[in-house]
Protein backbone atom coordinates (compact mmCIF):
# COMPACT_ATOMS: atom_id res chain seq x y z
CA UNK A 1 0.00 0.00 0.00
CA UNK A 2 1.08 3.36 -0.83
CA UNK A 3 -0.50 5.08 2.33
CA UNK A 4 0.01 2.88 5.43
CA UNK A 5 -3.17 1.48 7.23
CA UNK A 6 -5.63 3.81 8.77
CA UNK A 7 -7.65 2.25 11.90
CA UNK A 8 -9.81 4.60 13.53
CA UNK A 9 -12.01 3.43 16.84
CA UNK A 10 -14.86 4.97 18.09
CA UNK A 11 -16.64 4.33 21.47
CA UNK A 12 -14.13 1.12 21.00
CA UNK A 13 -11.24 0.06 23.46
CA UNK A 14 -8.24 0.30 21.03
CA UNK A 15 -7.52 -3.16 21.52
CA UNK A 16 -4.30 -4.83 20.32
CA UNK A 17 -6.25 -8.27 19.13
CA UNK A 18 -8.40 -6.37 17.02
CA UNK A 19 -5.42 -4.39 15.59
CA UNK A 20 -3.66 -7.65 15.14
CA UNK A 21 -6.95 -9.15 13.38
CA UNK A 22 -7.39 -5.95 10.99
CA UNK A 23 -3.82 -5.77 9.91
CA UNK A 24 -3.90 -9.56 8.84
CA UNK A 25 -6.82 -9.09 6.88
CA UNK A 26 -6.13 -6.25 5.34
CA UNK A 27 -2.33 -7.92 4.39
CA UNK A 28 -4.50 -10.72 2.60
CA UNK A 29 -6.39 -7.84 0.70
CA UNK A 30 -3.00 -7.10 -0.54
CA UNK A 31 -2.15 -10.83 -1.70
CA UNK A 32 -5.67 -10.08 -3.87
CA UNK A 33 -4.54 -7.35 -5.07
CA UNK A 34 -1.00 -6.30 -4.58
CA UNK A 35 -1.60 -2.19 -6.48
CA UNK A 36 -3.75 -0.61 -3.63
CA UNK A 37 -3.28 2.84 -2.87
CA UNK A 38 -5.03 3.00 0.85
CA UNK A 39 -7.14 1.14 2.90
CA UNK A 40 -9.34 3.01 5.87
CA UNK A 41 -10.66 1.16 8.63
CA UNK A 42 -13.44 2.27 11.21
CA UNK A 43 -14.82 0.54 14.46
CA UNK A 44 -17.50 2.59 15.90
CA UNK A 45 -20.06 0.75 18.84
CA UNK A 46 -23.34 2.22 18.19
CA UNK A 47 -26.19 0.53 19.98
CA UNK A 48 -26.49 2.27 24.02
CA UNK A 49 -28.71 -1.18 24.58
CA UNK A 50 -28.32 -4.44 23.24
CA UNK A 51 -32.07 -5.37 22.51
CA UNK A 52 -30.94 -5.65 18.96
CA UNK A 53 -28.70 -6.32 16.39
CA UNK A 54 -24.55 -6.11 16.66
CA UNK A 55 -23.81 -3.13 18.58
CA UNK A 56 -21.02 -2.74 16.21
CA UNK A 57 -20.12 -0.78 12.91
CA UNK A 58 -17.43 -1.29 10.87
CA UNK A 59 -16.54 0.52 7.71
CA UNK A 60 -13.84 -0.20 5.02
CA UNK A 61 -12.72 1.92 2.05
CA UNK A 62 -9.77 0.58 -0.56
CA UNK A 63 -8.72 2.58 -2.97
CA UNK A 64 -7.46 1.11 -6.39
CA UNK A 65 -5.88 3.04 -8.98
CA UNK A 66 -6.93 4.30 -11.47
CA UNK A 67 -9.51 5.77 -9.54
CA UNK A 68 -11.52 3.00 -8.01
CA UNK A 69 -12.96 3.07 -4.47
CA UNK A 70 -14.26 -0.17 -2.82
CA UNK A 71 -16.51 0.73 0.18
CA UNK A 72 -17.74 -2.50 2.57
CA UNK A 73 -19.67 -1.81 5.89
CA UNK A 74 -21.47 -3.66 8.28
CA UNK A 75 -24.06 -2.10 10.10
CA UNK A 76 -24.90 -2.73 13.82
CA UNK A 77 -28.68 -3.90 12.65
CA UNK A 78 -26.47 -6.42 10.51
CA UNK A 79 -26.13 -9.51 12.30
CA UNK A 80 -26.48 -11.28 15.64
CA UNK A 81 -26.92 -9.38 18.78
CA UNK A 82 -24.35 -12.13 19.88
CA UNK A 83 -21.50 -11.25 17.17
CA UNK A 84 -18.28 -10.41 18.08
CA UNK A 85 -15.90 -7.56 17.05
CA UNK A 86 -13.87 -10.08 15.84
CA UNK A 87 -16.59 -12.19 13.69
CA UNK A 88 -18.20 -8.47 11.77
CA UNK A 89 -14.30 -7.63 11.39
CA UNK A 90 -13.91 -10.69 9.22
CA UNK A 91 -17.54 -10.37 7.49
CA UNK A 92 -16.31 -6.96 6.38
CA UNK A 93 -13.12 -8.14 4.80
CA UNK A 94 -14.29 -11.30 3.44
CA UNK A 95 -17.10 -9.05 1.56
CA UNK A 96 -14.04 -6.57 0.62
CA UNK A 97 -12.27 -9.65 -0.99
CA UNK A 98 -14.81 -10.96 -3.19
CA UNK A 99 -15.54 -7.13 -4.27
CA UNK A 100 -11.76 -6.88 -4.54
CA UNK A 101 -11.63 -10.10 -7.13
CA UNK A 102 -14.17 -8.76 -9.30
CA UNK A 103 -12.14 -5.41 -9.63
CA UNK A 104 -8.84 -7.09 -10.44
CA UNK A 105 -10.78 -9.49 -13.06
CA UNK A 106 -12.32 -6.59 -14.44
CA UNK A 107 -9.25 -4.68 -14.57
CA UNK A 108 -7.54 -7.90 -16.24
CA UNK A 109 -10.16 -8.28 -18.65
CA UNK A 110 -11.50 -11.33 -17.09
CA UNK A 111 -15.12 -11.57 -17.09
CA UNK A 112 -18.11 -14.37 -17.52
CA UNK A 113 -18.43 -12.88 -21.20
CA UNK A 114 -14.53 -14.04 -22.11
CA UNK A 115 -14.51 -16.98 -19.55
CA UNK A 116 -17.38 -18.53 -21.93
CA UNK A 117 -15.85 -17.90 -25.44
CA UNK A 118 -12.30 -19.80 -24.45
């Protein structure tokens, strides 16, 4: 990455699991694909009472040149009130993957069009 990772945590203990976690994830988003300019993450707890839903938000913007953004978030309706930080962390960046693959494809000229013709 050109810009280093951005983490930002909001009504969230900075913890240094989590970091740990994000940093992985966001390394593996690299082995997908290895020209990204930035990646932004943010952790925000929501919910004041747990009667539904994840408390927890998580946002995450990529930026691929030449000029693409990739935006994944996970709302705290999204999922079970019993989800962990950890488990919406991953749901974020497998979603950011798959979105990630279909960008690279794209910008290899790989699509089902071409797939089918060969």
């Amino acid at each position: 990455m050109k810009v280093p990772l951005q983490m930002s945590f909001r009504k969230v203990r900075r913890d240094a699991e989590i970091e740990k976690l994000i940093r992985e994830k966001a390394a593996k988003l690299e082995e997908v694909c290895d020209h990204i300019s930035s990646c932004r993450v943010a952790v925000e707890n929501t919910q004041k009472s747990q009667e539904r839903g994840c408390p927890f938000r998580v946002r995450l913007d990529i930026t691929v040149p030449p000029g693409h953004e990739i935006v994944v978030k996970r709302e705290e309706s999204q999922g079970d009130l019993h989800e962990t930080l950890p488990m919406e962390i991953r749901e974020v960046f497998k979603a950011a993957g798959i979105k990630l693959r279909k960008l690279v494809d794209k910008q290899h000229g790989k699509n089902k069009k071409n797939s089918r013709k060969q």
